[in-house]
C-alpha atoms as a PDB file:
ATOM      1  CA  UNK A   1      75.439   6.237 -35.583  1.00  0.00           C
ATOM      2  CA  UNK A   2      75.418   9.544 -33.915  1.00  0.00           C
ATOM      3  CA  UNK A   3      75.674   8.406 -30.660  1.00  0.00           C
ATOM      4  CA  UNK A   4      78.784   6.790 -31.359  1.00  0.00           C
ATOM      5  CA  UNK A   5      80.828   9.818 -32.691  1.00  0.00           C
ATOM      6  CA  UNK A   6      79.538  11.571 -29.610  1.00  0.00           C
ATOM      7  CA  UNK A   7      80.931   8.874 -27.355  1.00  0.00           C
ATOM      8  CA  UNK A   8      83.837   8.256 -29.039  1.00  0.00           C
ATOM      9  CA  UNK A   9      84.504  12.547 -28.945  1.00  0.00           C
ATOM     10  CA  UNK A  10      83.781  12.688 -25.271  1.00  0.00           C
ATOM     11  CA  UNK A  11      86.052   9.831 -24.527  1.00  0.00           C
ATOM     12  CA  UNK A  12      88.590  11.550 -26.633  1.00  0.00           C
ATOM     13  CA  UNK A  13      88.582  15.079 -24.848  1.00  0.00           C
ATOM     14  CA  UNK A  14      88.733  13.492 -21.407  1.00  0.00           C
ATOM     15  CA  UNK A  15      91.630  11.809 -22.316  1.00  0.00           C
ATOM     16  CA  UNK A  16      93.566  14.839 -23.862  1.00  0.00           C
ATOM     17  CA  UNK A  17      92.218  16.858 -20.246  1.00  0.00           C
ATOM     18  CA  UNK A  18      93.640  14.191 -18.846  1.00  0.00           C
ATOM     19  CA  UNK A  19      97.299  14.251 -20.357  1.00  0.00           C
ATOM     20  CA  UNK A  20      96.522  18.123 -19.804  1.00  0.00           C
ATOM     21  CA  UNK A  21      96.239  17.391 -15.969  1.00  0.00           C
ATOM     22  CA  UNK A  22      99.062  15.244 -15.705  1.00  0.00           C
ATOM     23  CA  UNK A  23     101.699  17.881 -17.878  1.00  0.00           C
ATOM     24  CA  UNK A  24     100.648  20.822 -15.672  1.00  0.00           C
ATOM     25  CA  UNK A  25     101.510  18.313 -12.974  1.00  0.00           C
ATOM     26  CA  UNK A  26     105.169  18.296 -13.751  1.00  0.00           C
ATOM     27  CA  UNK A  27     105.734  21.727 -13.084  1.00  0.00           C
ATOM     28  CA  UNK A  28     107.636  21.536 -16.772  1.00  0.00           C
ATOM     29  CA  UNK A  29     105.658  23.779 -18.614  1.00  0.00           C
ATOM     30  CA  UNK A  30     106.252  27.725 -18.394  1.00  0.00           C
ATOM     31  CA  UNK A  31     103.957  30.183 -17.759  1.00  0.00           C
ATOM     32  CA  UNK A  32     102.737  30.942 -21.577  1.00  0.00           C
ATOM     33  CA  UNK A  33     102.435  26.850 -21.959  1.00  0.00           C
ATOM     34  CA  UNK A  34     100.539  26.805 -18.693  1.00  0.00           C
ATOM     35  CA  UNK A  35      97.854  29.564 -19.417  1.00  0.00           C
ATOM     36  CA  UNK A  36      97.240  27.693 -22.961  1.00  0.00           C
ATOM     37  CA  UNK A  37      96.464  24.511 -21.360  1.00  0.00           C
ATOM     38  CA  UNK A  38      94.566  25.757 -18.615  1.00  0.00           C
ATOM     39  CA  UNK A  39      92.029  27.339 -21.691  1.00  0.00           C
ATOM     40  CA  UNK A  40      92.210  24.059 -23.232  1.00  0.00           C
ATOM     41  CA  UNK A  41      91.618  22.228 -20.419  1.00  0.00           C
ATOM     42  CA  UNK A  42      88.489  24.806 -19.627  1.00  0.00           C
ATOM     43  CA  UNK A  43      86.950  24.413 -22.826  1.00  0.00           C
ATOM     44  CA  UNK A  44      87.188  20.450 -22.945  1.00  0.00           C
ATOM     45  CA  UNK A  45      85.763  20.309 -19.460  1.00  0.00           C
ATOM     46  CA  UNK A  46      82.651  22.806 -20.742  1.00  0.00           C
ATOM     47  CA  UNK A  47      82.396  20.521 -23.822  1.00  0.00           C
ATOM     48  CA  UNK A  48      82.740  17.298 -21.576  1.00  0.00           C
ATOM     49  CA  UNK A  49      79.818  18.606 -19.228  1.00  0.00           C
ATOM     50  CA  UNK A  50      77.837  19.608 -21.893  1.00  0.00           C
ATOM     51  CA  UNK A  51      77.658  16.031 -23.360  1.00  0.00           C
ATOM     52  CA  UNK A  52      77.114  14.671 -20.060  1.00  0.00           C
ATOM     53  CA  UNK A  53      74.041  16.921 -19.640  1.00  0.00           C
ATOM     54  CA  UNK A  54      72.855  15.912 -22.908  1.00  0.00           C
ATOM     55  CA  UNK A  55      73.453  11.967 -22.292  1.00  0.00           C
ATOM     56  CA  UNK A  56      71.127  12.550 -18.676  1.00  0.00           C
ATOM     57  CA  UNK A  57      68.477  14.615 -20.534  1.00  0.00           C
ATOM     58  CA  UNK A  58      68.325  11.564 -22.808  1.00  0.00           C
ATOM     59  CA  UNK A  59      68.254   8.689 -20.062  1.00  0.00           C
ATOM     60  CA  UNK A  60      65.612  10.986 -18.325  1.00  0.00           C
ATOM     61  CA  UNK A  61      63.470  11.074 -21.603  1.00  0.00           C
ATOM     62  CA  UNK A  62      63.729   7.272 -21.828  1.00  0.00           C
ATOM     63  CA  UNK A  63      62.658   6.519 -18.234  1.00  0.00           C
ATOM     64  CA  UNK A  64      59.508   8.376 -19.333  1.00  0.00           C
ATOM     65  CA  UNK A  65      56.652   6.211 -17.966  1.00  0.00           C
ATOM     66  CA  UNK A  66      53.054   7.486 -19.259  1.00  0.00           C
ATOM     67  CA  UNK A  67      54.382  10.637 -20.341  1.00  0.00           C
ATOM     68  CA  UNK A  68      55.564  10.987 -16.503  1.00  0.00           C
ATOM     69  CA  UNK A  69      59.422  11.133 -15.619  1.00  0.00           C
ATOM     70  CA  UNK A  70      60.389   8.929 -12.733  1.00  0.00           C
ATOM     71  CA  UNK A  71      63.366  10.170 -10.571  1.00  0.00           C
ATOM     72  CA  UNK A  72      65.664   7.156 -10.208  1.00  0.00           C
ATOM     73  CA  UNK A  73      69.208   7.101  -8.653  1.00  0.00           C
ATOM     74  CA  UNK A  74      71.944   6.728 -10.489  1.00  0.00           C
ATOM     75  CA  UNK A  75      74.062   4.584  -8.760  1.00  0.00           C
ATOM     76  CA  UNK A  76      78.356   5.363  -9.352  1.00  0.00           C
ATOM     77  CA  UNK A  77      81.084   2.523  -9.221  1.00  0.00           C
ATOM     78  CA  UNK A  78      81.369   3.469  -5.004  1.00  0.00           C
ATOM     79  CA  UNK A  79      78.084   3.327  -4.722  1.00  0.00           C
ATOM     80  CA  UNK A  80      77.782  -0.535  -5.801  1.00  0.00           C
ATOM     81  CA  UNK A  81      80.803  -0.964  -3.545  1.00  0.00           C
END
């Protein structure tokens, strides 16, 4: 059931960096608001790559064959295009 709290977290954060993004965007915010949601948006990307590492280290461990790892691409949505 772990897993799922993690997903369902990382899914979360990219979609508040995300709405981050897009308000910066607007050129709306002052300079205070700006600075505060650039640290936000810092520490949500470090917490979103950090989850991502950890999801890879886990794929890697279960492509173990014979207690060897086997590099295999990871093909991305353009990739299958």
């Amino acid at each position: 059931m772990a897993g799922k709290k993690t997903a369902f977290e990382f899914e979360k954060s990219l979609a508040e960096l995300e709405a981050l993004v897009t308000r910066m965007e607007s050129g709306d915010m002052t300079l205070d608001e700006s600075l505060t949601a650039f640290e936000r948006g810092v520490s949500l990307t470090r917490q979103c790559q950090q989850a991502l590492s950890s999801a890879e280290q886990k794929v890697r461990l279960l492509m173990e064959n014979n207690g060897s790892s086997e590099a295999m691409p990871f093909n991305t949505r353009d990739d299958a295009e």
